[in-house]
PDB file of N, CA and C in Angstrom:
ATOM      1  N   UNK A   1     170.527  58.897  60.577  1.00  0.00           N
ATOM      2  CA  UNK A   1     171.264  60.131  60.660  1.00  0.00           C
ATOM      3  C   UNK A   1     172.242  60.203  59.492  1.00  0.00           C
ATOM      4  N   UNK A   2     172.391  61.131  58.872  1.00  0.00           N
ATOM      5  CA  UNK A   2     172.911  61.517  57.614  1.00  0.00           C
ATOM      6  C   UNK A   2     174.615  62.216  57.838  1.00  0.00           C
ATOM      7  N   UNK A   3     175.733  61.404  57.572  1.00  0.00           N
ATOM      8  CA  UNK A   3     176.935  61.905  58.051  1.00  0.00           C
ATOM      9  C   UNK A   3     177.341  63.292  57.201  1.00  0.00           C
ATOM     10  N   UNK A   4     177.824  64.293  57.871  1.00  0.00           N
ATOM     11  CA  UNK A   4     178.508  65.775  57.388  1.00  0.00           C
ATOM     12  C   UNK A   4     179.626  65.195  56.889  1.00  0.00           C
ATOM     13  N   UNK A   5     179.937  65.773  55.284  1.00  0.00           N
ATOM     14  CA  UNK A   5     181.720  65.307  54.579  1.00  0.00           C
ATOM     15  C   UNK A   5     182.395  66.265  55.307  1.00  0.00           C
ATOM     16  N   UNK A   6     183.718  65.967  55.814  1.00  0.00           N
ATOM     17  CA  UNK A   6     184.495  66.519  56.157  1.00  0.00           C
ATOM     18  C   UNK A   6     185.149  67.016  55.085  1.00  0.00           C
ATOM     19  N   UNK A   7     186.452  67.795  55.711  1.00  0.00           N
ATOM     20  CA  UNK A   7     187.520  68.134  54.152  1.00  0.00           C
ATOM     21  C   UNK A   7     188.954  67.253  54.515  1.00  0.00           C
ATOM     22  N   UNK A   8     188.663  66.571  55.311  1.00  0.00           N
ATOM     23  CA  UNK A   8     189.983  65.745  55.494  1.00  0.00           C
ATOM     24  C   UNK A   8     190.234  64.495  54.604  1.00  0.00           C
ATOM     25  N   UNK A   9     191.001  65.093  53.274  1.00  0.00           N
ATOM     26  CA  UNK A   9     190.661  64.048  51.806  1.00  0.00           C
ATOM     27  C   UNK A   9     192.017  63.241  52.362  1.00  0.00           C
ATOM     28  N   UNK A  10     193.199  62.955  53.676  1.00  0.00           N
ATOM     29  CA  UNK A  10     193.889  62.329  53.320  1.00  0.00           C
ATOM     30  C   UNK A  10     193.572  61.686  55.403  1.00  0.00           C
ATOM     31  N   UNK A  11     194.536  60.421  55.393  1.00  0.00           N
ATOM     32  CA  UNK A  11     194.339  60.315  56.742  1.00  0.00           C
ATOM     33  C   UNK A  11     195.619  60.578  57.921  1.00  0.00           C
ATOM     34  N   UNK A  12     196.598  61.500  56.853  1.00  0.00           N
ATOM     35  CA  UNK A  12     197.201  62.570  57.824  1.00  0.00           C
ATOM     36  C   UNK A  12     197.500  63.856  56.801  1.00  0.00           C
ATOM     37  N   UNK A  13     197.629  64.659  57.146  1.00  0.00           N
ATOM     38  CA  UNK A  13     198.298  65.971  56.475  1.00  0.00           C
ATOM     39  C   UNK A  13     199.582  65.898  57.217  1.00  0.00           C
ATOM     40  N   UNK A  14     200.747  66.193  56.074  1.00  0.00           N
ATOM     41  CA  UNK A  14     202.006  66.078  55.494  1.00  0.00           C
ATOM     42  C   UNK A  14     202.609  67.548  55.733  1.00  0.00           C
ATOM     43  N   UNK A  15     201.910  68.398  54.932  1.00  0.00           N
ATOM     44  CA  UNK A  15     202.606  69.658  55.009  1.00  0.00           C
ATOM     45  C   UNK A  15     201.628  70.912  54.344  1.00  0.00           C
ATOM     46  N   UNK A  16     201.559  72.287  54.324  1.00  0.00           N
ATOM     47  CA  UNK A  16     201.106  72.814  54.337  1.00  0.00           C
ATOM     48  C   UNK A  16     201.423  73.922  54.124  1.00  0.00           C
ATOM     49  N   UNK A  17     201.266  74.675  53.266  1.00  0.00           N
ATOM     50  CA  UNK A  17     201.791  76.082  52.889  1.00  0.00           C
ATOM     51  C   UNK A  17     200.898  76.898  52.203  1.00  0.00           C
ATOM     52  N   UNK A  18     200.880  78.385  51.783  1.00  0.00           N
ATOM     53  CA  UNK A  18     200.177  79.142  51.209  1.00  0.00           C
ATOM     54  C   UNK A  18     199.351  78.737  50.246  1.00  0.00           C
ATOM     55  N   UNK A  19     200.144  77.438  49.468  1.00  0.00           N
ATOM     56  CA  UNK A  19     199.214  77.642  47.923  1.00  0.00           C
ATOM     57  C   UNK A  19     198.960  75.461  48.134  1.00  0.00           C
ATOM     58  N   UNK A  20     199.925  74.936  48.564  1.00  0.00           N
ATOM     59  CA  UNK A  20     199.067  73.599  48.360  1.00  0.00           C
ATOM     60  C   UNK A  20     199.248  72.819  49.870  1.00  0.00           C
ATOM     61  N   UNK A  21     198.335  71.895  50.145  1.00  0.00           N
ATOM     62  CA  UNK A  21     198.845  70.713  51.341  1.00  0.00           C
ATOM     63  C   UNK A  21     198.852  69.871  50.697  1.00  0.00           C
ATOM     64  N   UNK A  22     199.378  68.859  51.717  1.00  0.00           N
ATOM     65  CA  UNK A  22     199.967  67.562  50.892  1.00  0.00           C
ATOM     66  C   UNK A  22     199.898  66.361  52.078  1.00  0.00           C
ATOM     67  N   UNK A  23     198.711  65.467  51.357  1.00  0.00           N
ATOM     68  CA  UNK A  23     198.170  64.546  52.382  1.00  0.00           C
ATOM     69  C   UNK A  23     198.684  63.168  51.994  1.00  0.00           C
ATOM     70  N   UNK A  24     197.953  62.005  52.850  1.00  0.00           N
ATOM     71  CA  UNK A  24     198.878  60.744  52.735  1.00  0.00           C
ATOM     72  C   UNK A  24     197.148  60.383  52.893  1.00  0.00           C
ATOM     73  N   UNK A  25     197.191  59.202  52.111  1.00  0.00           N
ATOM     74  CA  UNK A  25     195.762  58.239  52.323  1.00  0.00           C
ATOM     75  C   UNK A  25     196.583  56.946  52.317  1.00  0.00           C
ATOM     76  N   UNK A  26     196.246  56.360  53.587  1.00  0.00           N
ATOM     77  CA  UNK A  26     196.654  54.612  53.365  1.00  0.00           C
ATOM     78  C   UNK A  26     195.928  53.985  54.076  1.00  0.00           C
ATOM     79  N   UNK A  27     195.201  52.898  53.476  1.00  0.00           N
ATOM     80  CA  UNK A  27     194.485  52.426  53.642  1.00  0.00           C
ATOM     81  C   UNK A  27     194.595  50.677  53.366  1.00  0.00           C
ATOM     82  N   UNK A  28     194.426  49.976  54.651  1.00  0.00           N
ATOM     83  CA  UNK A  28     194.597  48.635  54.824  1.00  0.00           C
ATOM     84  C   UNK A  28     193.121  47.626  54.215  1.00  0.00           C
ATOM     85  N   UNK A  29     193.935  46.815  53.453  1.00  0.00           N
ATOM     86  CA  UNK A  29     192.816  46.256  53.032  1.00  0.00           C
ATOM     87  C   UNK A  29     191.271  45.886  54.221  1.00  0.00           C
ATOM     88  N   UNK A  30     190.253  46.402  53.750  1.00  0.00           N
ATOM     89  CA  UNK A  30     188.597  46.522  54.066  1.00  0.00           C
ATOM     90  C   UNK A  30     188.787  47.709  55.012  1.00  0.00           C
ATOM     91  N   UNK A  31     190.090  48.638  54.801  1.00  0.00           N
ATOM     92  CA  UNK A  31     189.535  49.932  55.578  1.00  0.00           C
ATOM     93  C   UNK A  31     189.151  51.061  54.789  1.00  0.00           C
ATOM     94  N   UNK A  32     188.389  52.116  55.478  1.00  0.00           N
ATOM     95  CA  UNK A  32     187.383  53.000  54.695  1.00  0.00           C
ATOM     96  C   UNK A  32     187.970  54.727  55.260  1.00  0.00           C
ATOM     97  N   UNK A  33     187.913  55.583  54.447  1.00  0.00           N
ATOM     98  CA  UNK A  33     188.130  56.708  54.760  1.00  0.00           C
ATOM     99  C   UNK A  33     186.882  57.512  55.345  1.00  0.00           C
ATOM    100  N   UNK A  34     186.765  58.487  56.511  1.00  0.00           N
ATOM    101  CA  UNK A  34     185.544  58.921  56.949  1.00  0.00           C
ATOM    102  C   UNK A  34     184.943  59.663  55.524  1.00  0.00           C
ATOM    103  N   UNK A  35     183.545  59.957  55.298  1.00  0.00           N
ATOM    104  CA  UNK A  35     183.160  60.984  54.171  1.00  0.00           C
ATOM    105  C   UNK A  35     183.110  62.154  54.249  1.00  0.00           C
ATOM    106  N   UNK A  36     184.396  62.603  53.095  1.00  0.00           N
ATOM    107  CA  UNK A  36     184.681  63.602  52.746  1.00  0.00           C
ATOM    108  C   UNK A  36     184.315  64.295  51.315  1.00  0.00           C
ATOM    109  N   UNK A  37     184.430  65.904  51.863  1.00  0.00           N
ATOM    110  CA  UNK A  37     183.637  66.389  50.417  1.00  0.00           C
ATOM    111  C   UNK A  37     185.582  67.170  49.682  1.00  0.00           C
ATOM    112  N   UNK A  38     185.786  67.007  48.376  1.00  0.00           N
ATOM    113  CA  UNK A  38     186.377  67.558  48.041  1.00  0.00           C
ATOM    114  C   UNK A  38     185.924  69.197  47.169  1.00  0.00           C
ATOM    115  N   UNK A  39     186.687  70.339  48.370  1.00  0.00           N
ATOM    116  CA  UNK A  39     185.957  71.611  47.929  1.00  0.00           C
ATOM    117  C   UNK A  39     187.830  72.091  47.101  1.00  0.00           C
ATOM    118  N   UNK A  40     188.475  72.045  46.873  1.00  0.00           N
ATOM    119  CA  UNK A  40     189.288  72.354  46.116  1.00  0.00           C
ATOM    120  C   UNK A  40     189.927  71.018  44.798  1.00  0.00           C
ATOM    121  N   UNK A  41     190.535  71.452  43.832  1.00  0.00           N
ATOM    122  CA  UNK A  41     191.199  70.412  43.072  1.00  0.00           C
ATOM    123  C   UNK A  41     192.373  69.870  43.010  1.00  0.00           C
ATOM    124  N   UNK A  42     192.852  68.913  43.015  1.00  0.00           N
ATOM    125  CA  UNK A  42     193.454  67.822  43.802  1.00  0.00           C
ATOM    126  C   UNK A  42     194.429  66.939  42.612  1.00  0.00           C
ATOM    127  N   UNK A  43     195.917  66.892  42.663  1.00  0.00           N
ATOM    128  CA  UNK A  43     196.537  65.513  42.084  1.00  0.00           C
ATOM    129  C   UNK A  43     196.890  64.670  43.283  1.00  0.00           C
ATOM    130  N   UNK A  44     196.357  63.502  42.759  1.00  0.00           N
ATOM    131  CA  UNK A  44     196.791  62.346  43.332  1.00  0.00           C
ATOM    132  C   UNK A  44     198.251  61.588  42.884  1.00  0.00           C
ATOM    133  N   UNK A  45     199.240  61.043  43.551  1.00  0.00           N
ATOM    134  CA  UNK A  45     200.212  60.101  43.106  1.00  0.00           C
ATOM    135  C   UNK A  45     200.325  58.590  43.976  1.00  0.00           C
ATOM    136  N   UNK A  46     200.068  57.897  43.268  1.00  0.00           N
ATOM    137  CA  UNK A  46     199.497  56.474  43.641  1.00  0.00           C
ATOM    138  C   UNK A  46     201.124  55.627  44.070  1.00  0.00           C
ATOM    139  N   UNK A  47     201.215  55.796  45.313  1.00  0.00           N
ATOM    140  CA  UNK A  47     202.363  55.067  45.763  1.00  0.00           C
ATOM    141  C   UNK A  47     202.172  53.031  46.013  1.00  0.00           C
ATOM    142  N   UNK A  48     201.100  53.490  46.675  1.00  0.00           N
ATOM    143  CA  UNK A  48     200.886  51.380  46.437  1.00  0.00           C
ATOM    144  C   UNK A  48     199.630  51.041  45.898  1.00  0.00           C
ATOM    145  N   UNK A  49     199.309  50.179  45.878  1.00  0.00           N
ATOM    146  CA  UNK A  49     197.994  49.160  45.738  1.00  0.00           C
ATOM    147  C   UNK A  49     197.671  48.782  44.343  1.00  0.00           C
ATOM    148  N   UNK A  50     196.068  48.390  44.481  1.00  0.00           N
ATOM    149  CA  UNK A  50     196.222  47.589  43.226  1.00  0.00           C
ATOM    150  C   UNK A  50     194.871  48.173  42.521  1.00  0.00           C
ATOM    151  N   UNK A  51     193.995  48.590  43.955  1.00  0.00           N
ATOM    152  CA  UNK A  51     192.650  49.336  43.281  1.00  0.00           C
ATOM    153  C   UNK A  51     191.805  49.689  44.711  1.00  0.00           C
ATOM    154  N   UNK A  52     191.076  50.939  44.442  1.00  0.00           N
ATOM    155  CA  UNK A  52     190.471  51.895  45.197  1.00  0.00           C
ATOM    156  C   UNK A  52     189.010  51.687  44.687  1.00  0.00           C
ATOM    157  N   UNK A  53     187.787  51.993  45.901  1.00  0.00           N
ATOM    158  CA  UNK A  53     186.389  52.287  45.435  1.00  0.00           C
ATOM    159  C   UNK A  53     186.431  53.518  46.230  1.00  0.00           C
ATOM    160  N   UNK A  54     185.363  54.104  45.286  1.00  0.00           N
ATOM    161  CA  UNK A  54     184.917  55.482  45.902  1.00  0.00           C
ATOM    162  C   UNK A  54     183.557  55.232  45.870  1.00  0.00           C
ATOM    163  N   UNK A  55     182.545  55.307  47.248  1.00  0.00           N
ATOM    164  CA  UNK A  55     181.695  54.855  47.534  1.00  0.00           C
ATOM    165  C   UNK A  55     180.929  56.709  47.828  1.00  0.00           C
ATOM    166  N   UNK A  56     180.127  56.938  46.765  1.00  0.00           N
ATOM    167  CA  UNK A  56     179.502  58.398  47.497  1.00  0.00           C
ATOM    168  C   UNK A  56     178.120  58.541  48.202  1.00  0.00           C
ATOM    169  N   UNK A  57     177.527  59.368  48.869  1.00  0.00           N
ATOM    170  CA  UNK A  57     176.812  58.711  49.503  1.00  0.00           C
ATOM    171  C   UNK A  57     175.735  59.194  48.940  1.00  0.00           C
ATOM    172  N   UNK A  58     175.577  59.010  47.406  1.00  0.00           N
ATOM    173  CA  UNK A  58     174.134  59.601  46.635  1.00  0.00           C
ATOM    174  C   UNK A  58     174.292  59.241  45.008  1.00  0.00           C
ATOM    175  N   UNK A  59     175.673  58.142  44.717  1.00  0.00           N
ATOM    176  CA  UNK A  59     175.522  57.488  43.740  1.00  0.00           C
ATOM    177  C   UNK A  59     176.170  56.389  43.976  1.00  0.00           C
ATOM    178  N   UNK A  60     176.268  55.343  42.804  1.00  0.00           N
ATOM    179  CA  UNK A  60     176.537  53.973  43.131  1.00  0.00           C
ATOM    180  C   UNK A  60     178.100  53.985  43.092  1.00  0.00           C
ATOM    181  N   UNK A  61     178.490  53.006  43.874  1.00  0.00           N
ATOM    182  CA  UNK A  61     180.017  52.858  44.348  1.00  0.00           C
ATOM    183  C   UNK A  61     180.940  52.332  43.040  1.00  0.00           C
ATOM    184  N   UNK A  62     181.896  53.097  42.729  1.00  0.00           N
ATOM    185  CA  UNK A  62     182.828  53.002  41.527  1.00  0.00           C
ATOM    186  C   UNK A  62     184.190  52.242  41.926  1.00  0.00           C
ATOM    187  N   UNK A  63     184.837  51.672  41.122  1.00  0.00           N
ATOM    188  CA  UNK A  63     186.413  51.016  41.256  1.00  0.00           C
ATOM    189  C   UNK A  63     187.313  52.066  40.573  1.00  0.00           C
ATOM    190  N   UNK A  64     188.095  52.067  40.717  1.00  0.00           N
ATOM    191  CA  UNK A  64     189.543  52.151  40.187  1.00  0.00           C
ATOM    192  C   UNK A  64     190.814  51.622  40.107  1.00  0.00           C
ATOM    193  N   UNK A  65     190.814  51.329  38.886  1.00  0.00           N
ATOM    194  CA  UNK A  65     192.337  50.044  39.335  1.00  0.00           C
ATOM    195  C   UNK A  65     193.572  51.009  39.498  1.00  0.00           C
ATOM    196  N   UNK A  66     194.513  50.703  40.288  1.00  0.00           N
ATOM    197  CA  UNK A  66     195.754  51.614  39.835  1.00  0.00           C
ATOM    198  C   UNK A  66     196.865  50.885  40.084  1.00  0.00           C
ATOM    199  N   UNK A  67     198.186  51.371  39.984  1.00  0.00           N
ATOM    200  CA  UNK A  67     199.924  51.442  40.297  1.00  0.00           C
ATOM    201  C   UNK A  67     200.236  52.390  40.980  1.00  0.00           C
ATOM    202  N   UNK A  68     201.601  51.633  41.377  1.00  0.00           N
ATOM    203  CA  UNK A  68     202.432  52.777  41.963  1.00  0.00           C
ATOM    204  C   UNK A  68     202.770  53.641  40.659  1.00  0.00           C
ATOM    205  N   UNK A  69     203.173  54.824  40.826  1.00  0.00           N
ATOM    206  CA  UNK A  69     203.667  55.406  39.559  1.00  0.00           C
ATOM    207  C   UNK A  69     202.300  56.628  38.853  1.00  0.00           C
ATOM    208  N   UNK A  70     201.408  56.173  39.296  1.00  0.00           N
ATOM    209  CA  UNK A  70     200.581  56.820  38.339  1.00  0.00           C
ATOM    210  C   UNK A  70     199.734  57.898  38.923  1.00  0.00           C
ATOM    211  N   UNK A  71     199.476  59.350  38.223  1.00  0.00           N
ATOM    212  CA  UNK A  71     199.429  60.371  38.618  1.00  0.00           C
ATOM    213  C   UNK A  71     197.602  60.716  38.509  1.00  0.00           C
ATOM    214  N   UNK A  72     196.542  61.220  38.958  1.00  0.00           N
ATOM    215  CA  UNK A  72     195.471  61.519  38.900  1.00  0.00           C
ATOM    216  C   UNK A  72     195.106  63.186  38.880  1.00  0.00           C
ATOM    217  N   UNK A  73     194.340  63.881  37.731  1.00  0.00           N
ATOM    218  CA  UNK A  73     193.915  64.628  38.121  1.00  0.00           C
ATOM    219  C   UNK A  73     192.414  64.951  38.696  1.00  0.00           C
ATOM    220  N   UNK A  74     191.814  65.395  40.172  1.00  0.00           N
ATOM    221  CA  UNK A  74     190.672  65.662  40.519  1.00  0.00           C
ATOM    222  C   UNK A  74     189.834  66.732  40.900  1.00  0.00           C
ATOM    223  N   UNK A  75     189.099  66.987  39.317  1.00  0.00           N
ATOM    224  CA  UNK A  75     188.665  68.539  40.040  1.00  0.00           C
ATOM    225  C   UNK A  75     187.785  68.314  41.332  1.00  0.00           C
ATOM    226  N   UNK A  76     187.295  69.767  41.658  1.00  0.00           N
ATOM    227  CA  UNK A  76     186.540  69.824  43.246  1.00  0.00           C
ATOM    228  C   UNK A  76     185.445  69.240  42.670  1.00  0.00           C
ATOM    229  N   UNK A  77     184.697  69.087  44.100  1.00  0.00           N
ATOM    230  CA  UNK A  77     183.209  68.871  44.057  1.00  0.00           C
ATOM    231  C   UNK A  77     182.851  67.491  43.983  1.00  0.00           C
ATOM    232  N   UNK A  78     181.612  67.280  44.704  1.00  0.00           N
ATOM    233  CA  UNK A  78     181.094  65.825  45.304  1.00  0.00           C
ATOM    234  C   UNK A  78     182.336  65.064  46.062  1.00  0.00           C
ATOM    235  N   UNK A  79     181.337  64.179  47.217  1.00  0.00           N
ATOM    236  CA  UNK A  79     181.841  63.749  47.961  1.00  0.00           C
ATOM    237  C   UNK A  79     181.963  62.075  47.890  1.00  0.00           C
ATOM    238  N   UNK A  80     182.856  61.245  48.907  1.00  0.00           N
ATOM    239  CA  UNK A  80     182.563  59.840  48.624  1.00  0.00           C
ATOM    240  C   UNK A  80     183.196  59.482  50.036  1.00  0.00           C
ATOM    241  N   UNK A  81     183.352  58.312  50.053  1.00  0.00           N
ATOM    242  CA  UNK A  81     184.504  57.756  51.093  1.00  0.00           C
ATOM    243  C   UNK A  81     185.294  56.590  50.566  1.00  0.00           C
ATOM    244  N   UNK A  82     186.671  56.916  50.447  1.00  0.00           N
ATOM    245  CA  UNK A  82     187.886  55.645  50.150  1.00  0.00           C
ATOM    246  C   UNK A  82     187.442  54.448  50.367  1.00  0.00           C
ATOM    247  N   UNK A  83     187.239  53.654  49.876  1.00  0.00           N
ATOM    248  CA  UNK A  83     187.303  52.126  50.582  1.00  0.00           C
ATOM    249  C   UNK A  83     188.730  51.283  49.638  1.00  0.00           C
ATOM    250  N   UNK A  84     188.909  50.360  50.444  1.00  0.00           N
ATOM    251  CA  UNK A  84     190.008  49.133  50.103  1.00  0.00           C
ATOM    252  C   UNK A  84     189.658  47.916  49.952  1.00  0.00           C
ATOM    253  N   UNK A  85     188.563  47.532  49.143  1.00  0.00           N
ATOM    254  CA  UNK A  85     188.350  46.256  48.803  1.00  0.00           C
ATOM    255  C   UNK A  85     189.184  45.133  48.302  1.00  0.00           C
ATOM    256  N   UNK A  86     190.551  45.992  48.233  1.00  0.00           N
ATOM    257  CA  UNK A  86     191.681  44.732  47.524  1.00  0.00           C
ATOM    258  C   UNK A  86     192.486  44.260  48.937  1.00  0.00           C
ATOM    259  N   UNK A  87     193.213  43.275  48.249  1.00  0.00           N
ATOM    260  CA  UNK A  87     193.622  42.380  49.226  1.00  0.00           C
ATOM    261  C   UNK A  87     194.921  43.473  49.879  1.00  0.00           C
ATOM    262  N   UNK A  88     195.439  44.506  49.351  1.00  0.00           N
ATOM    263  CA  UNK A  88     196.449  44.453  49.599  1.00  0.00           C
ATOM    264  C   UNK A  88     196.581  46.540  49.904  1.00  0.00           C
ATOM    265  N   UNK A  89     197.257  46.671  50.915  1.00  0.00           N
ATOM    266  CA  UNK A  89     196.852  48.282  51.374  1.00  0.00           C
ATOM    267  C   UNK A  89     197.725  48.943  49.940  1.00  0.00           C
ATOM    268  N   UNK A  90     196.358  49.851  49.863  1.00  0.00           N
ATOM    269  CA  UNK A  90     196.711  51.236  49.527  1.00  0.00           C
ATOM    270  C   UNK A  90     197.221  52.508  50.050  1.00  0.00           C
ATOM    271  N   UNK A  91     197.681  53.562  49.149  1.00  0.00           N
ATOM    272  CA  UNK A  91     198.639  54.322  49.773  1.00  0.00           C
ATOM    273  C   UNK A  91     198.849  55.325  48.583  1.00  0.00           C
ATOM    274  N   UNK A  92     198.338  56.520  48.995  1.00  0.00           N
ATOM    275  CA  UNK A  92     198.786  58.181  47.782  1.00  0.00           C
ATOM    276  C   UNK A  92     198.982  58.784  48.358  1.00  0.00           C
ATOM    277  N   UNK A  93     199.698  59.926  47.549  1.00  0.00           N
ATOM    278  CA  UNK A  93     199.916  61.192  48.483  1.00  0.00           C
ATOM    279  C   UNK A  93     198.846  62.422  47.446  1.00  0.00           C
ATOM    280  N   UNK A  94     198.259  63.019  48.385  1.00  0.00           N
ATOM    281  CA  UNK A  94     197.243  63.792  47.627  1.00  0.00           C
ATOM    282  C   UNK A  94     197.925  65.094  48.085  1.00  0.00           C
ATOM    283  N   UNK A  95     198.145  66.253  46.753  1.00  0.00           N
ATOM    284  CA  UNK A  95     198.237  67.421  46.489  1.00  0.00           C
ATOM    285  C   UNK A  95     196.894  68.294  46.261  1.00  0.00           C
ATOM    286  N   UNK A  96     196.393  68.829  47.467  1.00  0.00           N
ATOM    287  CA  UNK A  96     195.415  69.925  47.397  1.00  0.00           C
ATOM    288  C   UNK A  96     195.300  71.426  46.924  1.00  0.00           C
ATOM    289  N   UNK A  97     195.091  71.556  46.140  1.00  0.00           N
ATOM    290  CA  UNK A  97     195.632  73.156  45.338  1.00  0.00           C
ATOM    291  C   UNK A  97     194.677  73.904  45.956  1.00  0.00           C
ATOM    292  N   UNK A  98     195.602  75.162  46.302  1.00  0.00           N
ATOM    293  CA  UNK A  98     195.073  76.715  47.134  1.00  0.00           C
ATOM    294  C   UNK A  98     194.400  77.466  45.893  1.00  0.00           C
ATOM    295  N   UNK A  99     194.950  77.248  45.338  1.00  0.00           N
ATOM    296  CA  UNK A  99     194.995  78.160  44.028  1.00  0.00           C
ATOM    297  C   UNK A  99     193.499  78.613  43.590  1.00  0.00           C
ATOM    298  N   UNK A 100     192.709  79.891  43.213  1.00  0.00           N
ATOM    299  CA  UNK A 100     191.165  79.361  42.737  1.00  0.00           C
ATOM    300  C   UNK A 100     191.473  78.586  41.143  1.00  0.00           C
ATOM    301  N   UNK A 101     190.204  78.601  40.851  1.00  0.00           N
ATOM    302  CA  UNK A 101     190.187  77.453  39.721  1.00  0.00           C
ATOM    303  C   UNK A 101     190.085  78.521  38.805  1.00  0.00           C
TER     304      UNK A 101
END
């Protein structure tokens, strides 16, 4: 059986207004985010960890190293699911833009 992406890119929503929401992803080391499709474009700000995989479910699974401190931009489109392969939890706050592109 083939899982549906959700749009829930964080694992709570924060806040919410006309033009952006603003989610929290944290994730304990070997935990995984359900698969989600991102349909709008997205900054990320990387509050902990050390590195993220994005595992999609129709190409091969990618790393990303990161810091606290450091800012991501992500346009829409294709899906994956978070994983935490590092020893140590991760943690962003994701900005979802209302805005069209």
């Amino acid at each position: 059986m083939t899982e549906t992406p959700g749009e829930h890119v964080g694992t709570r929503l924060l806040m919410e207004n006309e033009r952006v929401k603003i989610w929290e992803m944290v994730l304990d080391p070997g935990e995984a985010s359900p698969l989600h499709r991102h349909v709008r474009d997205y900054v990320l700000c990387i509050v902990e960890g050390e590195s993220i995989d994005a595992d999609p479910p129709d190409k091969p699974s990618y790393r990303t190293r990161v810091k606290a401190g450091q800012f991501f931009y992500v346009q829409r489109g294709g899906a994956e699911c978070a994983v935490n392969r590092s020893t140590v939890r991760f943690r962003e706050l994701i900005v979802e833009l209302k805005d069209p592109a």
